[in-house]
C-alpha atoms as a PDB file:
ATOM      1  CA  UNK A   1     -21.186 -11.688  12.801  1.00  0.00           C
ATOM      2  CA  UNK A   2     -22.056  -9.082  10.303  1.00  0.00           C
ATOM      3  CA  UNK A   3     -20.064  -5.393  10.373  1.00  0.00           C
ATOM      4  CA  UNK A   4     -21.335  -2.702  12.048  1.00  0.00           C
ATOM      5  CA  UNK A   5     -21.987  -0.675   8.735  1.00  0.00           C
ATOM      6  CA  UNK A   6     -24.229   2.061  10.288  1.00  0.00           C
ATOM      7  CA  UNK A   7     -21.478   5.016  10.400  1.00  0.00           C
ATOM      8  CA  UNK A   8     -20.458   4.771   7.383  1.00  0.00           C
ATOM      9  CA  UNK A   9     -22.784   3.480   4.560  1.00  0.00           C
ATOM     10  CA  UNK A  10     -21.847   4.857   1.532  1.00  0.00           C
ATOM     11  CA  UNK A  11     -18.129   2.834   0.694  1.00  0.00           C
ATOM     12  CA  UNK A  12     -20.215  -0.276   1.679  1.00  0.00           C
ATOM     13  CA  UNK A  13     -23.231   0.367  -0.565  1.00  0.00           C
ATOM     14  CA  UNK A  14     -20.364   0.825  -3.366  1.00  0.00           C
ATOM     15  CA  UNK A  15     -19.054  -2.433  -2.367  1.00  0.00           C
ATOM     16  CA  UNK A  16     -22.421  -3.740  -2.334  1.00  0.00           C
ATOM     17  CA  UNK A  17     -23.021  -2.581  -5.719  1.00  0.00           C
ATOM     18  CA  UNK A  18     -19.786  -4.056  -7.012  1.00  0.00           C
ATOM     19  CA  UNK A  19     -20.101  -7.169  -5.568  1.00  0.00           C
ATOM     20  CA  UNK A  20     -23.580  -7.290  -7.075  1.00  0.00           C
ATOM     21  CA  UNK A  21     -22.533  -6.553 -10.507  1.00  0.00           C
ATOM     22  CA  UNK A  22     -19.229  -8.612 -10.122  1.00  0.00           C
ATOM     23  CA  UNK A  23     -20.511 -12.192  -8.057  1.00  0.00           C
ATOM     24  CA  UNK A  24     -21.323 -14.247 -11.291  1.00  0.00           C
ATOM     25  CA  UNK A  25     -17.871 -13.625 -13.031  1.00  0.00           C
ATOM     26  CA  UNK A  26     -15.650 -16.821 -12.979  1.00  0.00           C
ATOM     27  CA  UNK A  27     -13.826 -16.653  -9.526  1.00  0.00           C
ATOM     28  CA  UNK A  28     -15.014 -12.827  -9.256  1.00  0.00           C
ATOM     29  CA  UNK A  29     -13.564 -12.596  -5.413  1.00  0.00           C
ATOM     30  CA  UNK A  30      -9.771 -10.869  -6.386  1.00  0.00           C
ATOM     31  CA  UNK A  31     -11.159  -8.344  -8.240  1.00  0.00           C
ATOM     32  CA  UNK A  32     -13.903  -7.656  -5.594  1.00  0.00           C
ATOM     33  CA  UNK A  33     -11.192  -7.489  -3.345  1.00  0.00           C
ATOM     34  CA  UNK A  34      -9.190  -5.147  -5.541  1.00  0.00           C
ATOM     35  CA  UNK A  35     -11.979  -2.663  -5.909  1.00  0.00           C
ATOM     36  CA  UNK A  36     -12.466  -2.695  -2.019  1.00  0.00           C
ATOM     37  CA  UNK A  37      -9.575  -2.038  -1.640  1.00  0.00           C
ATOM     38  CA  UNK A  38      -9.831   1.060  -4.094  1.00  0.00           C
ATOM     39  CA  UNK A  39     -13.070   2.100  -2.085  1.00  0.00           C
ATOM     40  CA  UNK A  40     -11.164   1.597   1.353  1.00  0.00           C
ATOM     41  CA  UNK A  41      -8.037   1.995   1.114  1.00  0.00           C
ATOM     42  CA  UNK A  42      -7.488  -1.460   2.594  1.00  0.00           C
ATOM     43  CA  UNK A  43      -8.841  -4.575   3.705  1.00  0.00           C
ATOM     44  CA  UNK A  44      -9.619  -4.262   7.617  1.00  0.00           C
ATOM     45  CA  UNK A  45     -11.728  -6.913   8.950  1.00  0.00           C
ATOM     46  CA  UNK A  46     -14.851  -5.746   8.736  1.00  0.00           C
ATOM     47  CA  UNK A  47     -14.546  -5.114   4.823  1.00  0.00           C
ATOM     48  CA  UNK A  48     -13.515  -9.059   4.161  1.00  0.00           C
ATOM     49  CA  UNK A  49     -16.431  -9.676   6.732  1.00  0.00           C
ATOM     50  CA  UNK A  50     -19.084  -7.932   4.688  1.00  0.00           C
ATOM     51  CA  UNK A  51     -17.696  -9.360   1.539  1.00  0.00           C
ATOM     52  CA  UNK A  52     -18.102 -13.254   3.267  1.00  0.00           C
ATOM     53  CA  UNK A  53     -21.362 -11.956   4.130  1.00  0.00           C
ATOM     54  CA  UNK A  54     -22.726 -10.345   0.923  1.00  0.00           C
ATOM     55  CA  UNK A  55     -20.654 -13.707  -1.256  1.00  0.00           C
ATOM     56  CA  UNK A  56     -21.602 -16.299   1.299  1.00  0.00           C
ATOM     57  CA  UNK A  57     -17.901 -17.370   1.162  1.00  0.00           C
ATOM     58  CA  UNK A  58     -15.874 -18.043   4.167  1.00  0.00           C
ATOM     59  CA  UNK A  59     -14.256 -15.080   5.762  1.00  0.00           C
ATOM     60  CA  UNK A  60     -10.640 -17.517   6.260  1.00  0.00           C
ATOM     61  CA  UNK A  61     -10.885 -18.002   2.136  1.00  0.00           C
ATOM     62  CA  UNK A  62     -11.157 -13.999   1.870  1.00  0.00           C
ATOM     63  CA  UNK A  63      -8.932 -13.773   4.563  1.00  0.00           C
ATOM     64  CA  UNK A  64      -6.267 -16.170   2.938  1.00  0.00           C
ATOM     65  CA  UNK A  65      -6.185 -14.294  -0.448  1.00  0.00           C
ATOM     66  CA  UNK A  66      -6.025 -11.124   1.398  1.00  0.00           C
ATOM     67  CA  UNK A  67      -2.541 -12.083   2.903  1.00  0.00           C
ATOM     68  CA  UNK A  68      -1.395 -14.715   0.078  1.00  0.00           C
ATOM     69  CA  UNK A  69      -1.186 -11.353  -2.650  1.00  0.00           C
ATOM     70  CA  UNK A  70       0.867  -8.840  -1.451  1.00  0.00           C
ATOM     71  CA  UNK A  71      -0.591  -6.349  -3.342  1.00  0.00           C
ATOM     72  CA  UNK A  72      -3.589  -6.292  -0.869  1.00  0.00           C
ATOM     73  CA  UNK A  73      -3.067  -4.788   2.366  1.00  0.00           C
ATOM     74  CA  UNK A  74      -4.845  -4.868   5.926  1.00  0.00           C
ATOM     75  CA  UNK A  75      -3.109  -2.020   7.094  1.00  0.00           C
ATOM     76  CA  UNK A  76      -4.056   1.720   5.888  1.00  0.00           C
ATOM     77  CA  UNK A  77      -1.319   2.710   3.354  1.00  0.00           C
ATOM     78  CA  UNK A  78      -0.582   6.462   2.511  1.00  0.00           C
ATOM     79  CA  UNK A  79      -1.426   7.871  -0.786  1.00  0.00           C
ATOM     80  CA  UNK A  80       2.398   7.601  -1.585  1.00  0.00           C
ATOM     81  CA  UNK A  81       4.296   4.072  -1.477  1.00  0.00           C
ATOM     82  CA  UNK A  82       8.015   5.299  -0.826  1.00  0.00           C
ATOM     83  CA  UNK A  83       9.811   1.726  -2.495  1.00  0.00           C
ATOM     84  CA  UNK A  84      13.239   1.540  -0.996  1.00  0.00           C
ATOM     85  CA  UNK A  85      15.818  -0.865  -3.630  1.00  0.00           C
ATOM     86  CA  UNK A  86      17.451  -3.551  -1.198  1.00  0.00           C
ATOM     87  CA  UNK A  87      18.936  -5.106  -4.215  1.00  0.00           C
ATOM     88  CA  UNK A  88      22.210  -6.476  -4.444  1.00  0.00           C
ATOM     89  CA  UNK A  89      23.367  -2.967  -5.848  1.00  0.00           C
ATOM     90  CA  UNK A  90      21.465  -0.546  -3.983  1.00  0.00           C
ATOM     91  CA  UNK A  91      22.608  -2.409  -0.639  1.00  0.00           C
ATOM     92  CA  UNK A  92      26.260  -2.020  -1.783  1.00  0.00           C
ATOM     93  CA  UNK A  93      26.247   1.643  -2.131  1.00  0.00           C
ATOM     94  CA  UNK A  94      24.060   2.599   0.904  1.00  0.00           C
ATOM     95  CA  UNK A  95      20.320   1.799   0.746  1.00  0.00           C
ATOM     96  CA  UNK A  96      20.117   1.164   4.276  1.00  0.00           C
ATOM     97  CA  UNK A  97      21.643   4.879   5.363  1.00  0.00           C
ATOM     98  CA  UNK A  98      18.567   6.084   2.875  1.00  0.00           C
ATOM     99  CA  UNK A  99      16.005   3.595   4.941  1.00  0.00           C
ATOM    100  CA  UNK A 100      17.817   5.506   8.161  1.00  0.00           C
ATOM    101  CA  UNK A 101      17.188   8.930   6.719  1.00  0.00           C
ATOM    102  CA  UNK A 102      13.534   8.173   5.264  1.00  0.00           C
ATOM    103  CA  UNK A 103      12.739   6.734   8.766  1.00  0.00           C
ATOM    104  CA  UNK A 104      13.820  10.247  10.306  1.00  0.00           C
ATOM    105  CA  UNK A 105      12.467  13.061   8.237  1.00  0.00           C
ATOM    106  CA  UNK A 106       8.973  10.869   7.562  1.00  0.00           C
ATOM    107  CA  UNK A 107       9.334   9.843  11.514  1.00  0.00           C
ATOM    108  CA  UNK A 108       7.921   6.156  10.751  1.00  0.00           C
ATOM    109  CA  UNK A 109       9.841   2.811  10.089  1.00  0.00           C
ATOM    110  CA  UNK A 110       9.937   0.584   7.272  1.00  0.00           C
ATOM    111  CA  UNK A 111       6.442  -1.073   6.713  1.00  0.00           C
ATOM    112  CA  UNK A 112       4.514   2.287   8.394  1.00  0.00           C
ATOM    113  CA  UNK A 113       2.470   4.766   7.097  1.00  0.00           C
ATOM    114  CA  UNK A 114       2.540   8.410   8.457  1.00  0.00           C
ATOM    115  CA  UNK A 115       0.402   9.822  10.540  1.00  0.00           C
ATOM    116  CA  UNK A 116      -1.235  12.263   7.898  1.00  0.00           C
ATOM    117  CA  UNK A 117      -1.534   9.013   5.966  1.00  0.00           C
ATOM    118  CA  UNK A 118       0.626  11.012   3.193  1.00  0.00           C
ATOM    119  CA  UNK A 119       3.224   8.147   2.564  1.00  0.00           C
ATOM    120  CA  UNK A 120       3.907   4.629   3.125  1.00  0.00           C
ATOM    121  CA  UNK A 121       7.617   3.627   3.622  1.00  0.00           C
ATOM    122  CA  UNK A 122       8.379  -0.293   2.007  1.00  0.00           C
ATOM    123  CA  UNK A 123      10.930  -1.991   0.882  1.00  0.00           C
ATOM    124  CA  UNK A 124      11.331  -3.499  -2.190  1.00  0.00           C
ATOM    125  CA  UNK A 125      14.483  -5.905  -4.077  1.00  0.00           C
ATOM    126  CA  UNK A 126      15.058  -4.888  -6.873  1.00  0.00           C
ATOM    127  CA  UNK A 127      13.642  -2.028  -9.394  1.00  0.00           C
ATOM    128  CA  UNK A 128      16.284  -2.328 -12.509  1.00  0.00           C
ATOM    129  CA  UNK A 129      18.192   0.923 -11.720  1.00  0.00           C
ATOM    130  CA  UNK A 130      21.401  -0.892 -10.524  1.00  0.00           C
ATOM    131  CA  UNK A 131      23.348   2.402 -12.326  1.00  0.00           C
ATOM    132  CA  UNK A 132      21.492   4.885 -10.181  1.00  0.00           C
ATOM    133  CA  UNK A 133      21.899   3.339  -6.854  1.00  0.00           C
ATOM    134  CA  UNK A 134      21.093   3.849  -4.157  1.00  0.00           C
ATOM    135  CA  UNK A 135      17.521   3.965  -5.461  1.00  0.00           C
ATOM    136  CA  UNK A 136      13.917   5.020  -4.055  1.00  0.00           C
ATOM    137  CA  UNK A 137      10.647   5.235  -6.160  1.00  0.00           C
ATOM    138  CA  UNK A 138       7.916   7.226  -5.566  1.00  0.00           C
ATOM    139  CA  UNK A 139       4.728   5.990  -7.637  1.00  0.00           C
ATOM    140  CA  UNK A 140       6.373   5.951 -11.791  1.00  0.00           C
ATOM    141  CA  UNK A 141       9.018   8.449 -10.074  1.00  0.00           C
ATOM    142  CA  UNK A 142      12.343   7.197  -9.676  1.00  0.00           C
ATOM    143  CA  UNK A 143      15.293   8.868  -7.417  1.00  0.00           C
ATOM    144  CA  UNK A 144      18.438   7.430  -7.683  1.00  0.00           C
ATOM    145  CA  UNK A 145      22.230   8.119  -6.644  1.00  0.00           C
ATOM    146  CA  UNK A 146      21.189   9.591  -3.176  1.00  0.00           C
ATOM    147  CA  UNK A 147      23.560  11.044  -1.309  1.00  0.00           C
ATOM    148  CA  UNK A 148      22.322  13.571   1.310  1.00  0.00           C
ATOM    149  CA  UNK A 149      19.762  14.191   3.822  1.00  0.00           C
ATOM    150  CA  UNK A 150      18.758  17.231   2.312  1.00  0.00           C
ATOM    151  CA  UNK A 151      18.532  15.933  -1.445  1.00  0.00           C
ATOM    152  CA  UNK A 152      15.871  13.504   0.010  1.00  0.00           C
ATOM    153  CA  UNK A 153      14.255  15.885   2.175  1.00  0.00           C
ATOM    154  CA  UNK A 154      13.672  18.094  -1.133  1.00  0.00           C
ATOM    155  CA  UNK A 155      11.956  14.907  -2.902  1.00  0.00           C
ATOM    156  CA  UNK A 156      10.151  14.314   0.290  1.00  0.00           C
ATOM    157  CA  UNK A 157       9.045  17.964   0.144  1.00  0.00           C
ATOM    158  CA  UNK A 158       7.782  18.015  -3.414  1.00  0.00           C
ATOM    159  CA  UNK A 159       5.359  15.373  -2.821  1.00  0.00           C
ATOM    160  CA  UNK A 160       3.873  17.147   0.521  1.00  0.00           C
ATOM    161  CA  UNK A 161       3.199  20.436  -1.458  1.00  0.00           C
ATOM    162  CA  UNK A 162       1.640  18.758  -4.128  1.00  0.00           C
ATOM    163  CA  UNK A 163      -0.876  17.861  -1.744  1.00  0.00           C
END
């Protein structure tokens, strides 16, 4: 069954467009997906339906590289990824109190995005700042040897303003 398009045309005339200009690449359908996902946000349903639709391609083949690259997503993400270090290092010197006090002042878990749709909170295992740990990145930003509520409360903060 075809998506129900009609309220809000304009991302999927974009995607319509893309795929149009895109469909006779070699094995064009990940970087379909990737601008989609640009035009989107994410990959609901109905997106990888219209794509099967407009590529005559199964949805379960869209569907399957949807959830095989983890750089796609089904689920609305927030315009800031908050990347949490589990490493080996991080771990040791506290990352999971910093999950604990990310969880509280953004009022989501791990894997959610906040209401506003402001930040994502993920987890990640390792981002090569073993010196600074415990460690959190923000986009290229990285925050490292975190200590207090209130020193990640002020990063936190930062980032809201700016938007």
């Amino acid at each position: 069954m075809a998506p129900d398009i009609t309220t809000n045309k304009a991302p999927y005339e974009r995607l319509r467009a893309v795929i149009q200009e895109k469909k006779d690449l070699q094995n064009p359908l990940i970087e379909i997906l990737r601008i989609a996902q640009e035009i989107f946000g994410y990959l609901p349903m109905e997106v990888q339906e219209f794509i099967s639709n407009e590529m005559n391609i199964p949805v379960s083949k869209i569907y399957g590289v949807v959830t095989f690259y983890n750089f796609f997503t089904m689920k609305p993400r927030g315009k800031h990824t908050l990347n949490v270090c589990l490493g080996t290092a991080c771990y040791v010197k506290g990352a999971a109190r910093i999950v604990s006090l990310l969880e509280e002042i953004l009022g989501i878990k791990m894997g959610e995005t906040t209401p506003d749709r402001l930040f994502t909170l993920s987890a990640v295992r390792c981002v090569g700042a073993c010196s600074l740990a415990p460690v959190f990145v923000i986009g290229e930003d990285t925050f490292g040897r975190l200590e207090s509520k209130q020193q990640i409360a002020d990063i936190i903060k930062k980032y809201q303003q700016a938007n």
